[in-house]
Protein backbone atom coordinates (compact mmCIF):
# COMPACT_ATOMS: atom_id res chain seq x y z
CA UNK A 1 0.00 0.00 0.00
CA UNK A 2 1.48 3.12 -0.82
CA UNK A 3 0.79 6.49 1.02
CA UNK A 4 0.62 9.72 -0.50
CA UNK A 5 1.58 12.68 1.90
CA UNK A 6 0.79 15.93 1.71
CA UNK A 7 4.10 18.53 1.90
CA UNK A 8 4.05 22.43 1.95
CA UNK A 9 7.03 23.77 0.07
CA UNK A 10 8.31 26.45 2.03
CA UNK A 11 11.10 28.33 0.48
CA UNK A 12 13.60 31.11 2.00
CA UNK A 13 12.75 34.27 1.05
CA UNK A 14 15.04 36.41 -1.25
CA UNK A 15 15.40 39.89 -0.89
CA UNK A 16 13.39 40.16 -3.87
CA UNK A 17 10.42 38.39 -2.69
CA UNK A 18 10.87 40.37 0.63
CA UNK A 19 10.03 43.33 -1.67
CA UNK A 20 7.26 42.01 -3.24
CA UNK A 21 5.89 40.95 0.42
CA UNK A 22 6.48 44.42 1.63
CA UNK A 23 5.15 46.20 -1.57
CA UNK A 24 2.44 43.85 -1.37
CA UNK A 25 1.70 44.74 2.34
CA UNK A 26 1.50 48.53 1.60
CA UNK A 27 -0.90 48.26 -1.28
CA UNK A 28 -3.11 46.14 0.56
CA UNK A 29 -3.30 48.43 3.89
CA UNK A 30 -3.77 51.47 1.67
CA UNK A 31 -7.37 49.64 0.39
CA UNK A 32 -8.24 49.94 3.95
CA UNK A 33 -8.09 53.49 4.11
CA UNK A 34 -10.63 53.78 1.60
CA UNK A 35 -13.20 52.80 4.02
CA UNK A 36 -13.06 56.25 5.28
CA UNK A 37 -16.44 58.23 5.45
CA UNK A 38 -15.26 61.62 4.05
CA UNK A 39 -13.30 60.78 0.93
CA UNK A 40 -14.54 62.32 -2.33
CA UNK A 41 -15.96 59.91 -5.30
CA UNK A 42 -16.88 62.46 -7.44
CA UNK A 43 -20.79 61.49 -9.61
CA UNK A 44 -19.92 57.56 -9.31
CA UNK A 45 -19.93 56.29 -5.67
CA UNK A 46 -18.91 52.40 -5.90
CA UNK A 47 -21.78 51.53 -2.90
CA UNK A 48 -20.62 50.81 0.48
CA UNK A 49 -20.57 46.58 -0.64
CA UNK A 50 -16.96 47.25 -3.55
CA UNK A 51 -15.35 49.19 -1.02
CA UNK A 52 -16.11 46.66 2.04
CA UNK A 53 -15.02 43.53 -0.23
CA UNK A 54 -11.93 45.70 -1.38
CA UNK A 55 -10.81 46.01 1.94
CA UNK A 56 -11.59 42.61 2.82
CA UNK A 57 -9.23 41.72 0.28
CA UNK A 58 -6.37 43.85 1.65
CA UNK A 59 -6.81 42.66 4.82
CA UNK A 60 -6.23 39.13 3.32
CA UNK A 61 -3.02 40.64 1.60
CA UNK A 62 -1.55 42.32 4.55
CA UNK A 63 -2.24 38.79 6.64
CA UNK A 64 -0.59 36.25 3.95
CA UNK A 65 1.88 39.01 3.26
CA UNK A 66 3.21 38.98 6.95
CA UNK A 67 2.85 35.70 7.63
CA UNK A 68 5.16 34.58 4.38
CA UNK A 69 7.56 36.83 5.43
CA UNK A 70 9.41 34.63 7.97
CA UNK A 71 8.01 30.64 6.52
CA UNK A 72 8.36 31.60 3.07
CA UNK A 73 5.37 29.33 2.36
CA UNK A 74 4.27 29.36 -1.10
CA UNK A 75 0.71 28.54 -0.56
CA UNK A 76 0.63 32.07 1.27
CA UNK A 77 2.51 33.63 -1.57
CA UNK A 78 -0.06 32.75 -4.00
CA UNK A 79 -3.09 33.32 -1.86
CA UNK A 80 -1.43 37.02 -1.59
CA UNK A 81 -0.91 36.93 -5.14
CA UNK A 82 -4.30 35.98 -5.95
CA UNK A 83 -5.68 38.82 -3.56
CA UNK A 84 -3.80 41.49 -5.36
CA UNK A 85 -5.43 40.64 -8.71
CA UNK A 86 -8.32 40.06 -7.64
CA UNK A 87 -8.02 43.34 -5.32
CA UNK A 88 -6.67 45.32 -8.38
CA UNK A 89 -9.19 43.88 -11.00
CA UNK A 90 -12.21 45.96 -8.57
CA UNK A 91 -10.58 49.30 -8.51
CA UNK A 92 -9.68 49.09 -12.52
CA UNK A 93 -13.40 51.00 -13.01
CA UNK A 94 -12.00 54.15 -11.14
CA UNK A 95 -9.81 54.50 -13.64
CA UNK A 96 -12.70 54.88 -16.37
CA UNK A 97 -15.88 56.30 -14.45
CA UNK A 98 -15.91 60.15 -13.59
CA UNK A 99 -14.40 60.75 -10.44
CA UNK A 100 -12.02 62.92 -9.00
CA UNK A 101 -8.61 63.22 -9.27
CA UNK A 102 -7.41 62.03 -6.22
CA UNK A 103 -9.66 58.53 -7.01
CA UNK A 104 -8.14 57.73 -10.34
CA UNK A 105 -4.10 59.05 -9.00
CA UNK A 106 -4.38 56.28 -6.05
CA UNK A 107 -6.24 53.91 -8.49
CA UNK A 108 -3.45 54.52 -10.60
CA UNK A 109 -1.09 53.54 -8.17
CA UNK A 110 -2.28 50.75 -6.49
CA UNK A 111 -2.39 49.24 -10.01
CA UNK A 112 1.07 49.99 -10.78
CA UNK A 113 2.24 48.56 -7.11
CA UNK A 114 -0.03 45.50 -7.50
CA UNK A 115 1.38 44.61 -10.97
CA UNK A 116 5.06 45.49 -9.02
CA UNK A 117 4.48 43.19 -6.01
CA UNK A 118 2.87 40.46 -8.22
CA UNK A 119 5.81 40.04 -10.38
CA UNK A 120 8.41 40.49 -7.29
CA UNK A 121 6.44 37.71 -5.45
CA UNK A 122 6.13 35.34 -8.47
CA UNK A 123 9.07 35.41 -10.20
CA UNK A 124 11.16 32.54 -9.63
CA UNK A 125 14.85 32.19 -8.27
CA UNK A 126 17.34 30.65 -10.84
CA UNK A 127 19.20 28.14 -9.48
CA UNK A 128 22.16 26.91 -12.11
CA UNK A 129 21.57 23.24 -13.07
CA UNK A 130 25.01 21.00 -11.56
CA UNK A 131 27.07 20.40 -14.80
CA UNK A 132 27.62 16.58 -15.08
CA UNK A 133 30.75 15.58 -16.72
């Protein structure tokens, strides 16, 4: 009988993927702060539900983010990852809708830092292949 166990591949983290953990951190705490009552939204107010489930989704980021930043455990890495797309795919509309200027500048930058910390935290570490002679 054979048995089939279950392993999590933990990894250390490189200074690179400390970046994208950090980066990833920051862009997922600043979603929180849109939960604020006084901020602006210009004609198109995204309803009270998008913001809460944005924030949600930070607060999943910022979790996985800290955690992975001593165990190196991949299955948090791509749960963070996963949050920050799916975090960045709901604020993509304030980029289009008529707001104001401060919406689409930190829309604008949270996508740029989500694509950043994405491709920090997914990019792989090359490791030269032993040369056999």
């Amino acid at each position: 009988m054979t048995t089939i166990t279950a392993t999590t591949t933990n990894v250390a983290p490189s200074t690179q993927m400390r970046a994208g953990l950090a980066l990833s951190a920051i862009v997922g705490g600043s979603q929180l702060f849109f939960l604020h009552p006084d901020i602006d939204w210009g004609e198109s107010d995204p309803g009270v539900p998008a913001i809460a489930l944005g924030a949600a989704i930070g607060l999943v980021s910022v979790v996985c983010a800290i955690l992975a930043w001593n165990s190196g455990s991949r299955r948090l890495i791509r749960i963070n990852a996963t949050a920050l797309i799916v975090g960045g795919l709901l604020i993509v509309p304030g980029l289009f809708v008529d707001t104001t200027a401060f919406i689409r500048l930190s829309t604008a930058a949270l996508l740029v830092g989500t694509v950043a910390a994405v491709v920090l935290l997914m990019r792989r570490q090359h490791v030269p292949a032993p040369v056999v002679d």
